[in-house]
N, C-alpha and C. Protein backbone atom coordinates (compact mmCIF):
# COMPACT_ATOMS: atom_id res chain seq x y z
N UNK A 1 38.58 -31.54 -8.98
CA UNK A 1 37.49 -30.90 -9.68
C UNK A 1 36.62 -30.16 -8.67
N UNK A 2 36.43 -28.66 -9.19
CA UNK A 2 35.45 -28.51 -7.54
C UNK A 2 33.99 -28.19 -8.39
N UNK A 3 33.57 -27.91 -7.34
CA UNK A 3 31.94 -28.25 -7.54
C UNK A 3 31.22 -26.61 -7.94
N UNK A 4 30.60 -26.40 -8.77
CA UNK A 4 29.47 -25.46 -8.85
C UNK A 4 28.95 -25.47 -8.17
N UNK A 5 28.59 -24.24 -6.81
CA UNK A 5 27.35 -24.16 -5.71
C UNK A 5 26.83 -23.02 -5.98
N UNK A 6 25.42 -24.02 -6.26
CA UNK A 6 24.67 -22.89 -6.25
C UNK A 6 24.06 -22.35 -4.80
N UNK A 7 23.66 -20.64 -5.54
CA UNK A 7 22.90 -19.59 -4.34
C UNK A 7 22.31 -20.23 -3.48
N UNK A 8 22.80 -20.16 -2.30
CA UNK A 8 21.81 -20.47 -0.94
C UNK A 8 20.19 -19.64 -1.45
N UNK A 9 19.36 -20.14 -1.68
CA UNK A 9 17.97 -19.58 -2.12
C UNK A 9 17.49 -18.52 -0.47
N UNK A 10 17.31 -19.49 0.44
CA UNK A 10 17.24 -18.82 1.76
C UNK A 10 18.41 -18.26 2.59
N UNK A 11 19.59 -17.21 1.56
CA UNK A 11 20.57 -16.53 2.43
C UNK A 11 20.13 -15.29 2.53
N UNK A 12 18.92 -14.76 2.27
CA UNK A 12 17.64 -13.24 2.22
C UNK A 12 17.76 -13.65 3.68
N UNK A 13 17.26 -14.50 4.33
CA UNK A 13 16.79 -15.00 6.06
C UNK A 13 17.84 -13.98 6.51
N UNK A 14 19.15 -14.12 6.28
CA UNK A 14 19.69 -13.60 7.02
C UNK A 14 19.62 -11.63 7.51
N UNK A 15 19.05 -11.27 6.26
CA UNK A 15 18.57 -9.83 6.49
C UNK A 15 17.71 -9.44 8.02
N UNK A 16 17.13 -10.16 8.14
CA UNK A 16 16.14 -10.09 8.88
C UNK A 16 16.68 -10.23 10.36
N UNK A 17 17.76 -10.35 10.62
CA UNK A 17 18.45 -10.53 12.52
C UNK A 17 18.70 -9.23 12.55
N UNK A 18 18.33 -9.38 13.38
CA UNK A 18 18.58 -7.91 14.47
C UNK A 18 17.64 -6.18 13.71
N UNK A 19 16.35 -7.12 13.17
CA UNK A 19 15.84 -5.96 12.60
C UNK A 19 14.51 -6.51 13.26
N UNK A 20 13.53 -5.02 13.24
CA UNK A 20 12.31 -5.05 13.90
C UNK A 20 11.68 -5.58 13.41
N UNK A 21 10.31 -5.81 14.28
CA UNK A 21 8.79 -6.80 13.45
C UNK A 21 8.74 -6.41 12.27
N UNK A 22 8.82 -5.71 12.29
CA UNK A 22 7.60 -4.70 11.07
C UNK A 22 8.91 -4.59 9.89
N UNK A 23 10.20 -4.03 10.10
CA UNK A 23 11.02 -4.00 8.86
C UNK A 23 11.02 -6.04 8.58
N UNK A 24 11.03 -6.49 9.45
CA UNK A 24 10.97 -8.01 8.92
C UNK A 24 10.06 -8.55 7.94
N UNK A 25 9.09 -8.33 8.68
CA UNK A 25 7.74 -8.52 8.04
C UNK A 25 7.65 -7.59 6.16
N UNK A 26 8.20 -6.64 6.15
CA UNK A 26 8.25 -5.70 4.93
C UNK A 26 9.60 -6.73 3.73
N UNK A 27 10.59 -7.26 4.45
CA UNK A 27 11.23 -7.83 3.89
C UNK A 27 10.86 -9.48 3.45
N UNK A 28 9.93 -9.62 4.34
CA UNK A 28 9.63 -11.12 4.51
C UNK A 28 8.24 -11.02 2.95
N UNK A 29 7.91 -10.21 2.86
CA UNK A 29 6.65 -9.53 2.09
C UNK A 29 6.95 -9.84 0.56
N UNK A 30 8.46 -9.23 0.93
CA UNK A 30 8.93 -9.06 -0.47
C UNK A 30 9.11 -10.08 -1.00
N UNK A 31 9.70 -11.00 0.09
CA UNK A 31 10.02 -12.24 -0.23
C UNK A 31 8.95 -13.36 -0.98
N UNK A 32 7.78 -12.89 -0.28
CA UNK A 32 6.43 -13.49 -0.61
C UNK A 32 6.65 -13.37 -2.34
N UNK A 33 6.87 -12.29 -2.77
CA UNK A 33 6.78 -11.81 -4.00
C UNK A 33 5.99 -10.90 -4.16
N UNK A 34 5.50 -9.62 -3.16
CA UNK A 34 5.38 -8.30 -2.73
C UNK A 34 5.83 -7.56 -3.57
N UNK A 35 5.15 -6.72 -4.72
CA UNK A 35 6.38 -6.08 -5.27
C UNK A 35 7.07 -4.97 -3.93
N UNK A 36 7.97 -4.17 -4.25
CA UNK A 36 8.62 -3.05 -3.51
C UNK A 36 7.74 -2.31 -2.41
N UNK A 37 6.66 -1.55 -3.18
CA UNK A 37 6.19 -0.64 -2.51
C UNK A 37 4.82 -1.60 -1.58
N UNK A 38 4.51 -2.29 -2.28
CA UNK A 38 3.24 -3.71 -1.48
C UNK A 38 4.01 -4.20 -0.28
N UNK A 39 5.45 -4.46 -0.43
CA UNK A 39 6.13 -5.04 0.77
C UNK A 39 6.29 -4.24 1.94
N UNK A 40 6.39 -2.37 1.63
CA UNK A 40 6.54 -1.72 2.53
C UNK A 40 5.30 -1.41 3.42
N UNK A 41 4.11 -1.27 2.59
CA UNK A 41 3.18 -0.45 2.91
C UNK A 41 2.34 -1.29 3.68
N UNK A 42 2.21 -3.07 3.09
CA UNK A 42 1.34 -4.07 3.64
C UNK A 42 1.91 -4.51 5.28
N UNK A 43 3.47 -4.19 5.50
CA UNK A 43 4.01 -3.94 6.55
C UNK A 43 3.00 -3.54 7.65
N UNK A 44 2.95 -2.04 7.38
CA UNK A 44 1.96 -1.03 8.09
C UNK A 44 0.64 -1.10 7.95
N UNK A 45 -0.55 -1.79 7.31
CA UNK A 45 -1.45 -1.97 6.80
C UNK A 45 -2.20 -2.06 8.39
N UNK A 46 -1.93 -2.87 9.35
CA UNK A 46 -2.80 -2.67 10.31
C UNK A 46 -2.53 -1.66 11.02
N UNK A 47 -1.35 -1.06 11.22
CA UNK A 47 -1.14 0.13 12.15
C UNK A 47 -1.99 1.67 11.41
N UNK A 48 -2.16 1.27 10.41
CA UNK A 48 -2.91 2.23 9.41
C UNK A 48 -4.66 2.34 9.76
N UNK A 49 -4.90 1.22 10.06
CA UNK A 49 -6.24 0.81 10.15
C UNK A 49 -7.10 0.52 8.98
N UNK A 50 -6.11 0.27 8.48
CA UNK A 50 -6.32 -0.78 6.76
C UNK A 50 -6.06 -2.46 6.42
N UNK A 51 -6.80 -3.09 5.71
CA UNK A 51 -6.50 -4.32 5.83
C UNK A 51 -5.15 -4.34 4.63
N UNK A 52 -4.71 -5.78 4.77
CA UNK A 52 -3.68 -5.77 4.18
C UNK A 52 -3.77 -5.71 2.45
N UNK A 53 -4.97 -6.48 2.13
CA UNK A 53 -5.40 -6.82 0.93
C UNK A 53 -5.53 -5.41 0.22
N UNK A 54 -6.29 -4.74 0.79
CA UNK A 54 -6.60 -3.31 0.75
C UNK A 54 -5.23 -2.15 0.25
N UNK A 55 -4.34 -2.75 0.76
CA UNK A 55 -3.25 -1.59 0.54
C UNK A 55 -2.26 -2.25 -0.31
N UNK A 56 -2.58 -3.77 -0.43
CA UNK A 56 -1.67 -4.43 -1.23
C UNK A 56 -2.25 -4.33 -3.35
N UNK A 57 -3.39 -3.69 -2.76
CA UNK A 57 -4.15 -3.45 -4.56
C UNK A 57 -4.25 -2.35 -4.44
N UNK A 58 -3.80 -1.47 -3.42
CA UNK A 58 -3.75 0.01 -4.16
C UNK A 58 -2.49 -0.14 -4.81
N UNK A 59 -1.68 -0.70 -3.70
CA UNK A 59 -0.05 -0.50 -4.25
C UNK A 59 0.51 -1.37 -5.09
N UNK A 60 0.01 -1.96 -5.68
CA UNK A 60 0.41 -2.79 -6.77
C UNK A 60 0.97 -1.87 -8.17
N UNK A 61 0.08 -1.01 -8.73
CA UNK A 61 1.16 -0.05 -9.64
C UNK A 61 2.10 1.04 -9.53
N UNK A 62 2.66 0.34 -8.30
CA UNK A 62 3.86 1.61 -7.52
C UNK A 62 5.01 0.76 -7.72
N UNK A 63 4.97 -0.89 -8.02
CA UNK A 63 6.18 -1.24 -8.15
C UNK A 63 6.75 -0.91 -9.04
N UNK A 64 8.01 -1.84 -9.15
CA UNK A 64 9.01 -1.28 -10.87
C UNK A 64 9.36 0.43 -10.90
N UNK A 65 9.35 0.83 -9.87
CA UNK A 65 9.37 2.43 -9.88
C UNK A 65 8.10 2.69 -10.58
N UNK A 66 6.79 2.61 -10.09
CA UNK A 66 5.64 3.07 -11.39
C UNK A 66 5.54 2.54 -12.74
N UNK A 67 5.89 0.74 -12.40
CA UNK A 67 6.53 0.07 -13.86
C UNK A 67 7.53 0.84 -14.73
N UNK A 68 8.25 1.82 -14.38
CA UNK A 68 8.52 2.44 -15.63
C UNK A 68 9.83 2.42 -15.28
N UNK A 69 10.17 1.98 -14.08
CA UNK A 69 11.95 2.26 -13.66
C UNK A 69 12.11 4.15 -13.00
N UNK A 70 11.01 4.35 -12.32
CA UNK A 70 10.71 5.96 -12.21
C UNK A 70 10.99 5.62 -10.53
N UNK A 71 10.38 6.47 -9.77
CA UNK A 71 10.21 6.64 -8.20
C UNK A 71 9.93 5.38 -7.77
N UNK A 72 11.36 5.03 -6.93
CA UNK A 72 11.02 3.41 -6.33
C UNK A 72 9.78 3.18 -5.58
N UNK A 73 9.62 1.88 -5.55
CA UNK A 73 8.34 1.66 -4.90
C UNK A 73 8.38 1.59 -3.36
N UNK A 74 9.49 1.47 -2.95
CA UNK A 74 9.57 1.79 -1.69
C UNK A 74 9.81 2.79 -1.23
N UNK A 75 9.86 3.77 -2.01
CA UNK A 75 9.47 5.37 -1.84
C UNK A 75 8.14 5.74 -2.21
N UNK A 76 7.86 5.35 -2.75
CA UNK A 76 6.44 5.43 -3.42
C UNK A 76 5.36 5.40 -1.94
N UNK A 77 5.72 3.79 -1.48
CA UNK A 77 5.05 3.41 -0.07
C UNK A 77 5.08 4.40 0.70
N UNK A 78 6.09 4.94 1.17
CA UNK A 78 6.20 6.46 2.07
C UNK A 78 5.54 6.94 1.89
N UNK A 79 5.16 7.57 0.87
CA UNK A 79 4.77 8.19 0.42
C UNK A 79 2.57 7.89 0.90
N UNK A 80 2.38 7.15 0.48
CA UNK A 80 1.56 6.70 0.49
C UNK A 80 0.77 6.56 2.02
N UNK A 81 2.12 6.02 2.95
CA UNK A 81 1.59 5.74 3.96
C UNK A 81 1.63 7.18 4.76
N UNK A 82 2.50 8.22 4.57
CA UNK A 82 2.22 9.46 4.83
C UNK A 82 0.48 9.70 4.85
N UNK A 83 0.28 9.73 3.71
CA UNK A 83 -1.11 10.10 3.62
C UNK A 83 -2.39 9.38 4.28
N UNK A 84 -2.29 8.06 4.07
CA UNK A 84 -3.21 7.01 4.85
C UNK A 84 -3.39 7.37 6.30
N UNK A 85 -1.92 8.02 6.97
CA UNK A 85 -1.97 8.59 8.19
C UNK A 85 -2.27 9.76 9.05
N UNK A 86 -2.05 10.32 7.74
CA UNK A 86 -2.11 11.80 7.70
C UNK A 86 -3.58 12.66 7.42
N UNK A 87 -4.09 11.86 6.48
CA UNK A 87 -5.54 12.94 5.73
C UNK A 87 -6.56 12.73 6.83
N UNK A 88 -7.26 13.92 6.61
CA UNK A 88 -8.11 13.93 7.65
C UNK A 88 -9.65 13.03 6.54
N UNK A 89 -9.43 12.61 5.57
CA UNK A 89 -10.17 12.10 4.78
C UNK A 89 -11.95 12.90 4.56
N UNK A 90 -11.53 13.96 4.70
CA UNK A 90 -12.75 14.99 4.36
C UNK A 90 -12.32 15.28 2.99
N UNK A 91 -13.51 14.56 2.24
CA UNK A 91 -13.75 14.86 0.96
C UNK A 91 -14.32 16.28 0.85
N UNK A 92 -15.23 16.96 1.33
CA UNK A 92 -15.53 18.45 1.08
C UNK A 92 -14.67 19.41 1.20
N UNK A 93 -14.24 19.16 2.27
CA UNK A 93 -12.79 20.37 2.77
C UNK A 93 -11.51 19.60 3.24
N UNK A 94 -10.99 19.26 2.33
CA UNK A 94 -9.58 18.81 2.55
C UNK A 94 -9.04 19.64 3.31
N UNK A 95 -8.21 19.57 4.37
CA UNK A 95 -7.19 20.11 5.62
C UNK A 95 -5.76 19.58 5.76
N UNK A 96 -5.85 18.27 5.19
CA UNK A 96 -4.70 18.05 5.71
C UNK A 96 -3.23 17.29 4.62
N UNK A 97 -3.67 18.06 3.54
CA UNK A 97 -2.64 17.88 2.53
C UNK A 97 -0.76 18.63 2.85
N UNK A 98 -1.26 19.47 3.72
CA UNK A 98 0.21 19.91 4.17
C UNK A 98 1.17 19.02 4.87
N UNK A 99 0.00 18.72 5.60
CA UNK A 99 0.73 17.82 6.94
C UNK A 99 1.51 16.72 6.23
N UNK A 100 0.41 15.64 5.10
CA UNK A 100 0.65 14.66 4.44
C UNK A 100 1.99 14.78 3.63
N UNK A 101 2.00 15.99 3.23
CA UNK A 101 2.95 16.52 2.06
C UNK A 101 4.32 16.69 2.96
N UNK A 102 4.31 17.35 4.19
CA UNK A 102 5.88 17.36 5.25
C UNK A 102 6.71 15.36 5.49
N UNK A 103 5.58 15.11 5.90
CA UNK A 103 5.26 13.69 6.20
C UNK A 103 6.47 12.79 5.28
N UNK A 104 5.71 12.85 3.78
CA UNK A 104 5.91 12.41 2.95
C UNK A 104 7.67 12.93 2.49
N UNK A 105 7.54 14.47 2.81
CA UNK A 105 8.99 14.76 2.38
C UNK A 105 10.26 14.59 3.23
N UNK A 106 9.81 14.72 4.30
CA UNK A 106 10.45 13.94 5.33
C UNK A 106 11.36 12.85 5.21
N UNK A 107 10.20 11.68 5.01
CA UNK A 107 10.90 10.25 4.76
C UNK A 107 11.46 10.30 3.46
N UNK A 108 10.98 10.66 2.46
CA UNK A 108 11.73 10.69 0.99
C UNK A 108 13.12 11.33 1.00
N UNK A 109 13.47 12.63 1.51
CA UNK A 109 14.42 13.10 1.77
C UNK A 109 15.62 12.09 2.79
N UNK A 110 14.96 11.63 4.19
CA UNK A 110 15.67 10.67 4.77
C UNK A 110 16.23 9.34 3.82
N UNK A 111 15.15 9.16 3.06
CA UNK A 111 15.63 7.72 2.15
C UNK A 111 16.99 8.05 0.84
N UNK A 112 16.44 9.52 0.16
CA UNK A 112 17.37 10.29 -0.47
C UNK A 112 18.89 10.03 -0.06
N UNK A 113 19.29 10.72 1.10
CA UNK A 113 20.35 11.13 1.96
C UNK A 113 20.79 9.66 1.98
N UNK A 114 20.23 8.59 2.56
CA UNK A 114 20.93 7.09 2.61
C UNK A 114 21.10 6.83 1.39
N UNK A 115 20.70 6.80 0.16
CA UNK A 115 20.65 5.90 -0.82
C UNK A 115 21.29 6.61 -2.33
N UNK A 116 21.42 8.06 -1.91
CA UNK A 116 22.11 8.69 -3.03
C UNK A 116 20.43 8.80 -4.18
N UNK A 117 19.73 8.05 -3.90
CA UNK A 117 18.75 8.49 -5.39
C UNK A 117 17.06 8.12 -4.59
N UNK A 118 16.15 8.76 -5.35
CA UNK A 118 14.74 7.84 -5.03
C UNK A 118 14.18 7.22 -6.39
N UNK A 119 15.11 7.53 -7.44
CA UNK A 119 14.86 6.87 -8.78
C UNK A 119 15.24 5.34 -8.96
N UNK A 120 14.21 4.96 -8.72
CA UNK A 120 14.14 2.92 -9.43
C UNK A 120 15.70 2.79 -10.40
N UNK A 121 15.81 3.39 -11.32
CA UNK A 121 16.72 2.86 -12.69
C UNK A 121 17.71 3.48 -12.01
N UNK A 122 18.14 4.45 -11.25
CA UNK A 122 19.47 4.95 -10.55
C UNK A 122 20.26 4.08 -9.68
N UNK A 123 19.16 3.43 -8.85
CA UNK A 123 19.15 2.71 -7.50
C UNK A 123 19.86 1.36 -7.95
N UNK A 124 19.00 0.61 -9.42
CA UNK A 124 19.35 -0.42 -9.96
C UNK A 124 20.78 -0.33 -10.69
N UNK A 125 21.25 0.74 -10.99
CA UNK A 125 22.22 0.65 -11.96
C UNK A 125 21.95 0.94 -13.46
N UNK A 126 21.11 1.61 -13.21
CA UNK A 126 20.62 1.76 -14.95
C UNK A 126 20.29 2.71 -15.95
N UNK A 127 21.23 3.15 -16.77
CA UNK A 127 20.86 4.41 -17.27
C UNK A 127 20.67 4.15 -18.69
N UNK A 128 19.46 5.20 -19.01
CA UNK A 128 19.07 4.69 -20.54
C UNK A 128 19.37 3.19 -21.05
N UNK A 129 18.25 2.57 -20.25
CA UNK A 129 18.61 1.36 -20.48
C UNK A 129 19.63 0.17 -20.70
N UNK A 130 20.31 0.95 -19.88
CA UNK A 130 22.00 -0.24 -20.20
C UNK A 130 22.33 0.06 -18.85
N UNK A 131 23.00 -1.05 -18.29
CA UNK A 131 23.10 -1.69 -17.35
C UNK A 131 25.02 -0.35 -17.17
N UNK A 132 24.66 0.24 -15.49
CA UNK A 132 26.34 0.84 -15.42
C UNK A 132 26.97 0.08 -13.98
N UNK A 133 26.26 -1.03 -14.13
CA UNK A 133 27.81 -1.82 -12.85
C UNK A 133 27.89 -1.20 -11.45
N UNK A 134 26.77 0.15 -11.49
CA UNK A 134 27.07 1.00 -10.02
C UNK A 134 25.54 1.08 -10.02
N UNK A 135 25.78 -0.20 -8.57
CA UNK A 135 24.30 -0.41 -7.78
C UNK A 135 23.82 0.12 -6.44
N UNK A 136 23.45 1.43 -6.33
CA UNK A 136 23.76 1.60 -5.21
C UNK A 136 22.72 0.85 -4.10
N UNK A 137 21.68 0.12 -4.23
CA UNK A 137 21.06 -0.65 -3.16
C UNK A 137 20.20 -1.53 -3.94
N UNK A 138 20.33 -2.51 -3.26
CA UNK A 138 19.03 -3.78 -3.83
C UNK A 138 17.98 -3.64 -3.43
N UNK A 139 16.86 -4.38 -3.92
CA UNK A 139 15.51 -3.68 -3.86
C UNK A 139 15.27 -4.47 -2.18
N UNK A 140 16.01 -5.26 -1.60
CA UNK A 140 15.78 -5.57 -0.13
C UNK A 140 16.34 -4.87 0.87
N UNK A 141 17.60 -3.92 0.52
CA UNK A 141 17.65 -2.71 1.05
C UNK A 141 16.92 -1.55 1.03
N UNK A 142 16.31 -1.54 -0.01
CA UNK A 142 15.25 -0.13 0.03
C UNK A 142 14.20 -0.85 0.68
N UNK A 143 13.84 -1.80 0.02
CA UNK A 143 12.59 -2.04 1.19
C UNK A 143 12.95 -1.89 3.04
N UNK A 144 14.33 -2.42 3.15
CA UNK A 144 14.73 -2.62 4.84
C UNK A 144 14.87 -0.73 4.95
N UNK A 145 15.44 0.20 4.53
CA UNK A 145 15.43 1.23 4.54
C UNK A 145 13.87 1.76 4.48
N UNK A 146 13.14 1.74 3.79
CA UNK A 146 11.86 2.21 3.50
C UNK A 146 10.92 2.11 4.82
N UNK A 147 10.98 1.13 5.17
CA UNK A 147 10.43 0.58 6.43
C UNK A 147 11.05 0.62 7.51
N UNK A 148 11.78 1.04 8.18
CA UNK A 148 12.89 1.60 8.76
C UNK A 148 12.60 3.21 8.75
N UNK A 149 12.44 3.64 7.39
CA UNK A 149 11.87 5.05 7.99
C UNK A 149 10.66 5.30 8.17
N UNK A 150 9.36 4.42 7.93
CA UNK A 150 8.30 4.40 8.32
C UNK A 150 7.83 3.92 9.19
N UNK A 151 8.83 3.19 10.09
CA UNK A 151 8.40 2.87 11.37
C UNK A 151 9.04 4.03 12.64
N UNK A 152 10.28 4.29 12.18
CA UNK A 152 10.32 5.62 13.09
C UNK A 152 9.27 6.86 12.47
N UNK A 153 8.64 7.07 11.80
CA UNK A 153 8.16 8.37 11.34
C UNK A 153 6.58 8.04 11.71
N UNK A 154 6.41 6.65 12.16
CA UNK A 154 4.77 6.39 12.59
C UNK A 154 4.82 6.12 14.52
N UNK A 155 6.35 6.18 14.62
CA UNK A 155 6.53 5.54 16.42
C UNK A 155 6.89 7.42 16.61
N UNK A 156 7.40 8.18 15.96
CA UNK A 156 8.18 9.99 16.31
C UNK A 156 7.27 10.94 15.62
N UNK A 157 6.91 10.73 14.66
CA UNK A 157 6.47 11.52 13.53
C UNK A 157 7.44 12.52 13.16
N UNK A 158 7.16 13.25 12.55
CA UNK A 158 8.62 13.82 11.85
C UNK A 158 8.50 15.64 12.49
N UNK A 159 10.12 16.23 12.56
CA UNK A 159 10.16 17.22 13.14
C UNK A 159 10.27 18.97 11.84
């Protein structure tokens, strides 16, 4: 008779060898129960010069693709952290929406090119609501990807 085994709960640990602080920490986030884009962005939260709490309640309705199964949340984060880095935060005369906007397309495009989609319900396997068996990444790969391109694009900046 053989035995039912169940899921190693802690076989996620293993993601994390041979990957940097910071993609660890983004995966380790998730693990917390981070949604997507909270796991990427709270990553970077001090290199930002933001607290963590702070970027973890902006980004709270970026998960679920924008709840809606829309733009993953770990694209979303890119996105996000583009700007946190980027704006020159002059409310009278904004300057630096270009920069933010290259920034941003940059990594989205890089994440694109790896992952075939930046759509949540694509990524998952899911079209019009029914499940199609073709997954192209789990949400701990986009996060390890996501963070991965936001740590080279905050250590190079983008060309």
């Amino acid at each position: 008779m053989s035995e039912n085994k169940k899921p190693d709960p802690n076989a996620w640990k293993e993601l994390l060898i041979g990957k940097s602080e910071k993609v660890q920490q983004a995966i380790i986030n998730h693990h917390k129960g981070y949604n997507c884009a909270q796991a990427v962005a709270c990553a970077f939260a001090e290199d930002l010069g933001r607290s963590e709490k702070e970027v973890f309640e902006i980004m709270e309705g970026f998960g679920l693709g924008m709840g809606s199964m829309t733009t993953c949340g770990a694209v979303s984060a890119m996105a996000a952290v583009a700007g946190m880095k980027e704006s020159d935060g002059n409310l009278e005369k904004p300057a630096s929406k270009k920069t933010s906007y290259k920034a941003a397309k940059a990594m989205i495009d890089e994440f694109q090119k790896k992952n075939g989609s930046i759509i949540c319900s694509e990524i998952k396997g899911i079209v019009d609501g029914k499940k199609t068996g073709k997954i192209l990444r789990s949400c701990d790969g986009c996060v390890e990807d996501a963070a991965t391109i936001v740590e080279k694009y905050l250590e190079q900046g983008v060309e």
